[in-house]
Structures are given as C-alpha cells and as structure tokens.
C-alpha atoms as a PDB file:
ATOM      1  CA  UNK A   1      -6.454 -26.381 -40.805  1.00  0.00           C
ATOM      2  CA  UNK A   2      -7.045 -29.250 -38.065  1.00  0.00           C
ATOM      3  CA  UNK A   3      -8.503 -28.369 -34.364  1.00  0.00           C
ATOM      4  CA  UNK A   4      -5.355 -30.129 -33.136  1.00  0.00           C
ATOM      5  CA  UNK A   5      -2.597 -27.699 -35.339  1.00  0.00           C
ATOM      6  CA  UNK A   6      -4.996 -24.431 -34.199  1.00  0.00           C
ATOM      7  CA  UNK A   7      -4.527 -25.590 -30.337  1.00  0.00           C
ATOM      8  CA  UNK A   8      -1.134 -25.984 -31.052  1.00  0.00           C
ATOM      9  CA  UNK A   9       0.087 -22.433 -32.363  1.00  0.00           C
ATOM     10  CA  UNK A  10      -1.952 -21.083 -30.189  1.00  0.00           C
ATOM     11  CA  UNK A  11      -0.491 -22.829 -27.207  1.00  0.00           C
ATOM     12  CA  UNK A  12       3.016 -22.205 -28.897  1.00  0.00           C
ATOM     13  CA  UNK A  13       2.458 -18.189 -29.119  1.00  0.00           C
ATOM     14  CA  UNK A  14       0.949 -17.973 -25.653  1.00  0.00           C
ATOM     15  CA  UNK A  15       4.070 -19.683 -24.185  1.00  0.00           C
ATOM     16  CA  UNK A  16       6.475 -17.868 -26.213  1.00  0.00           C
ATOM     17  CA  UNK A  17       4.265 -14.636 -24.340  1.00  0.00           C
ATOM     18  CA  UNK A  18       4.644 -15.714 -21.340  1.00  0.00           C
ATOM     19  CA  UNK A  19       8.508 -16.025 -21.370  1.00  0.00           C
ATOM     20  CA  UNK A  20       8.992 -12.525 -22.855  1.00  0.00           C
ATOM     21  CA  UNK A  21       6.677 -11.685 -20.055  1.00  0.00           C
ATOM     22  CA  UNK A  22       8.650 -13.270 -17.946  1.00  0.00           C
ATOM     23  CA  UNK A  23      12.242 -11.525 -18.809  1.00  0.00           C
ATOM     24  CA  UNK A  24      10.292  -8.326 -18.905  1.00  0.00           C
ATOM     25  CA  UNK A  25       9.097  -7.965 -15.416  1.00  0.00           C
ATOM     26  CA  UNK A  26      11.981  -9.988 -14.340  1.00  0.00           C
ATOM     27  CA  UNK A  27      13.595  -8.044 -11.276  1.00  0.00           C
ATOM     28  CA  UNK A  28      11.315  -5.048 -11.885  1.00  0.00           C
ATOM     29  CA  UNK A  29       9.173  -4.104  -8.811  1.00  0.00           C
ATOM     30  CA  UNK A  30       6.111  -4.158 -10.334  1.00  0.00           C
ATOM     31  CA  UNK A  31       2.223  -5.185  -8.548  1.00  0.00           C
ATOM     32  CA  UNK A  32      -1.030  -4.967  -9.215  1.00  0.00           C
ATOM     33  CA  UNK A  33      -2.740  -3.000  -6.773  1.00  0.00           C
ATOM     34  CA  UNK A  34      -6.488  -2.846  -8.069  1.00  0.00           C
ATOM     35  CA  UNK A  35      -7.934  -1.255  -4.650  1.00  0.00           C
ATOM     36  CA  UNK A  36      -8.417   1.578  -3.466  1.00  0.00           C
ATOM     37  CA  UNK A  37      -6.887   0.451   0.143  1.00  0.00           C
ATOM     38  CA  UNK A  38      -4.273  -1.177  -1.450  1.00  0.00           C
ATOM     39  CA  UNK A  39      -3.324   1.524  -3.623  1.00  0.00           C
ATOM     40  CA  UNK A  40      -2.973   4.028  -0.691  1.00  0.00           C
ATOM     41  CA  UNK A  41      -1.224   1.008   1.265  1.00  0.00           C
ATOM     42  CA  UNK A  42       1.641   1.337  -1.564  1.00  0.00           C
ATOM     43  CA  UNK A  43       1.972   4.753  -1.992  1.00  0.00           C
ATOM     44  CA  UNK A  44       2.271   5.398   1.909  1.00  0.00           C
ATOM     45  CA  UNK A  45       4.743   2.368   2.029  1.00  0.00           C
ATOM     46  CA  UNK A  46       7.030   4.138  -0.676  1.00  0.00           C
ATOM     47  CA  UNK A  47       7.718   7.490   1.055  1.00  0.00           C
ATOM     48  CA  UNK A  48       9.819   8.570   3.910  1.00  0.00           C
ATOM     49  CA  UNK A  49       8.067   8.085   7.640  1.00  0.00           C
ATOM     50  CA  UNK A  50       8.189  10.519  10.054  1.00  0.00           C
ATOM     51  CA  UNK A  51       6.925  10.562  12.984  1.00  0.00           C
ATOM     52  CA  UNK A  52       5.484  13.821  15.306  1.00  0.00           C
ATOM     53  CA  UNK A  53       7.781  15.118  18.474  1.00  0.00           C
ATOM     54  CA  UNK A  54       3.954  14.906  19.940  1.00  0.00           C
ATOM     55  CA  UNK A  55       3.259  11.141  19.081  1.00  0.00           C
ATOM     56  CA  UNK A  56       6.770  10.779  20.439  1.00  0.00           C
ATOM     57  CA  UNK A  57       6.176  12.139  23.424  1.00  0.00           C
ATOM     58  CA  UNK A  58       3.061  10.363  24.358  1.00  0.00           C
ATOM     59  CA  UNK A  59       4.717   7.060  22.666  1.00  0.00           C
ATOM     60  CA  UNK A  60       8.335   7.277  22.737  1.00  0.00           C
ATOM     61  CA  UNK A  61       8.239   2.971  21.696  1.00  0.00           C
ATOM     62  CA  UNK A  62       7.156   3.775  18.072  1.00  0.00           C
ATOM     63  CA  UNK A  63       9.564   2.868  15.643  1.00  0.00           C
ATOM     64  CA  UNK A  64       9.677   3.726  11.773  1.00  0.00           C
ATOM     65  CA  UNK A  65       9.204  -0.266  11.237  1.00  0.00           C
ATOM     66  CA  UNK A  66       6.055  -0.492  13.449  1.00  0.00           C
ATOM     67  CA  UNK A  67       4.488   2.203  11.560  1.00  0.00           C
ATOM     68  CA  UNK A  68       5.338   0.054   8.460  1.00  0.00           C
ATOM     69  CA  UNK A  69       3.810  -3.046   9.793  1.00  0.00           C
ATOM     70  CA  UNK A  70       0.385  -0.837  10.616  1.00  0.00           C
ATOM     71  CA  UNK A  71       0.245   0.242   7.585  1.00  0.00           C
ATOM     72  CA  UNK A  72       0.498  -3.159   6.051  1.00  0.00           C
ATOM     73  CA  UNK A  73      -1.716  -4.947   8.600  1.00  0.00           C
ATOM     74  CA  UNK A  74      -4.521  -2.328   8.953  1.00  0.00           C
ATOM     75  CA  UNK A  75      -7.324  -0.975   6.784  1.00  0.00           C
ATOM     76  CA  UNK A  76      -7.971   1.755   5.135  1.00  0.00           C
ATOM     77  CA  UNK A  77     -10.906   4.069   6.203  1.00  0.00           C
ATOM     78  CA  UNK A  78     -12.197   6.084   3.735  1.00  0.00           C
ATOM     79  CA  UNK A  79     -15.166   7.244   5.861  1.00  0.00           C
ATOM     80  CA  UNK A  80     -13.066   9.100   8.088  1.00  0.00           C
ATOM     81  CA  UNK A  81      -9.941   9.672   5.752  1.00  0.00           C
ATOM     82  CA  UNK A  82     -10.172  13.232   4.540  1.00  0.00           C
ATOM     83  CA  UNK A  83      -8.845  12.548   0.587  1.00  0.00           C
ATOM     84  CA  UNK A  84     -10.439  15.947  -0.777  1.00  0.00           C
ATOM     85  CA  UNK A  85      -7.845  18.213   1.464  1.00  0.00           C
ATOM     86  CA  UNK A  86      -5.148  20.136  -1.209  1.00  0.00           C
ATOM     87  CA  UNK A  87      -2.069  20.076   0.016  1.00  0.00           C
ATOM     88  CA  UNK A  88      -1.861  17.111   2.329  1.00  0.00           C
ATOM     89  CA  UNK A  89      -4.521  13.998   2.320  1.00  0.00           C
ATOM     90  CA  UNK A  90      -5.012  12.630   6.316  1.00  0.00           C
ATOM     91  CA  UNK A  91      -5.471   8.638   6.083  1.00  0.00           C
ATOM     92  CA  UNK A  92      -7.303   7.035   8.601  1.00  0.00           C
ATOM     93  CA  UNK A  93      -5.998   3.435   9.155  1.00  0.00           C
ATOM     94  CA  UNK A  94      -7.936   1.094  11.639  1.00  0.00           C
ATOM     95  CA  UNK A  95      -5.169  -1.628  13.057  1.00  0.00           C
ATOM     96  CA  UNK A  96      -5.925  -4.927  13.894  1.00  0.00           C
ATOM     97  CA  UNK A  97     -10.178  -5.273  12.881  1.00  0.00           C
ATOM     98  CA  UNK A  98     -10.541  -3.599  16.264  1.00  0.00           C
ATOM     99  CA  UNK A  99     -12.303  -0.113  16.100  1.00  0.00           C
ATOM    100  CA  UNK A 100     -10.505   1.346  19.462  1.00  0.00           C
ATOM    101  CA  UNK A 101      -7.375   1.023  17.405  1.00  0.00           C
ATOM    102  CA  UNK A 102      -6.225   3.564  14.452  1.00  0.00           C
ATOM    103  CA  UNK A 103      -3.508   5.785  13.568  1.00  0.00           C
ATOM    104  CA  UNK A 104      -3.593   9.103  11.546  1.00  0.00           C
ATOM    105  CA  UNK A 105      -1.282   9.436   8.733  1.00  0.00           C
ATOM    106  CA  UNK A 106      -0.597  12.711   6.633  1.00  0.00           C
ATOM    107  CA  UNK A 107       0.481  11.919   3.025  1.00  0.00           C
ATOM    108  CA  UNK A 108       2.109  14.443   1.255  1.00  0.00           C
ATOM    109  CA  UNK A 109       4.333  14.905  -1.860  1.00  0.00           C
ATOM    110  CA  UNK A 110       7.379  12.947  -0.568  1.00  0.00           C
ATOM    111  CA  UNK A 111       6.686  12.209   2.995  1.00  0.00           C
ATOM    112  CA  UNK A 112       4.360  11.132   5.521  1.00  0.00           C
ATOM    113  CA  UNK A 113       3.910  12.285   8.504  1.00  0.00           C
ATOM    114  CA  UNK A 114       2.397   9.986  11.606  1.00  0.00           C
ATOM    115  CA  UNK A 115      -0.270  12.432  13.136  1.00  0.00           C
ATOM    116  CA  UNK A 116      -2.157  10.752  15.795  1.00  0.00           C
ATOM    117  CA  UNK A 117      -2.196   7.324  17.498  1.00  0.00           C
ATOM    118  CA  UNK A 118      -4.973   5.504  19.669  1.00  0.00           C
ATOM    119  CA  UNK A 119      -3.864   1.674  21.003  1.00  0.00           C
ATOM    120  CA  UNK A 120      -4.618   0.381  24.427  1.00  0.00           C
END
C-alpha cells in the first residue's frame, strides 16, 4: 500500500473520530480539570453557597455571586487548606495574588459554607 493511501485512511478515520466526538460531548458539560486547584475550583463552584450570619455581620455587601467570582479568580492554598479533616475539608483561597487577601471556605457533601473573610 502507497504512503499517500496510508495518510489518507488514516486522516479519513481520525476525522470521522472527531465528529462522533463532536456529537458526543455536544451540549454535555463536560472539562478537563487536570489540577489540583482547578479541581477544587469546580467542585466548590457546583454546590450551594452559603454564607455565615458572622461573615454577614462583619460584611453585610457579600453576595452569593462575589463569592463565585473569588472562587474563580483566586488560588488555591493547599499549605494552609486543611484537606485531611473527615467530615468537612476548610479551603483556603488567596484572592487577587495579594497575600493580605483570602477567604475560608468549608466544603462539605452538598454545600459550602463561607467561613472567614480578610480584604482591606
């Protein structure tokens, strides 16, 4: 069989792939989250907020959405996260690549709960 007819079954099949790929994961909210960070990011994003009558006290401009966009714009801190705890992990997120700035978040089975809050 010629180079030329080899290269062109295989380009056929791989296109054919693709497509069924394509009408597969159509519509289907699927990602690849291969980091750690991101991983957490995803899961946190996927549960129900809520937020502590304490950080509403102190804060009473904190909104379900801003804790959405923190968790999207900050990073994950694993050095002060406390991910070996049984019943509910405590996620340290620092917001905005400023280390004055975090906020605490409690992950458990279905919610999370916004613990603590440090901005200027």
């Amino acid at each position: 069989m010629k180079l030329l007819h080899r290269i062109g079954y295989y380009l056929g099949g791989f296109s054919i792939g693709l497509i069924l790929l394509a009408f597969i994961f159509n519509g289907k909210k699927t990602s690849c989250n291969y980091s750690p960070s991101a991983r957490v990011k995803n899961d946190l994003l996927q549960k129900k907020i809520q937020i502590d009558s304490i950080v509403l006290e102190n804060n009473p401009n904190i909104s379900v959405e801003k804790v959405k966009d923190w968790i999207n714009s900050g990073n994950v801190n694993f050095s002060k996260s406390e991910t070996k705890r049984d019943s509910c992990r405590l996620y340290h997120i620092d917001l905005f690549e400023k280390k004055n700035q975090y906020i605490r978040i409690e992950n458990c089975l279905k919610t999370i709960h916004l613990v603590e809050i440090k901005t200027p």
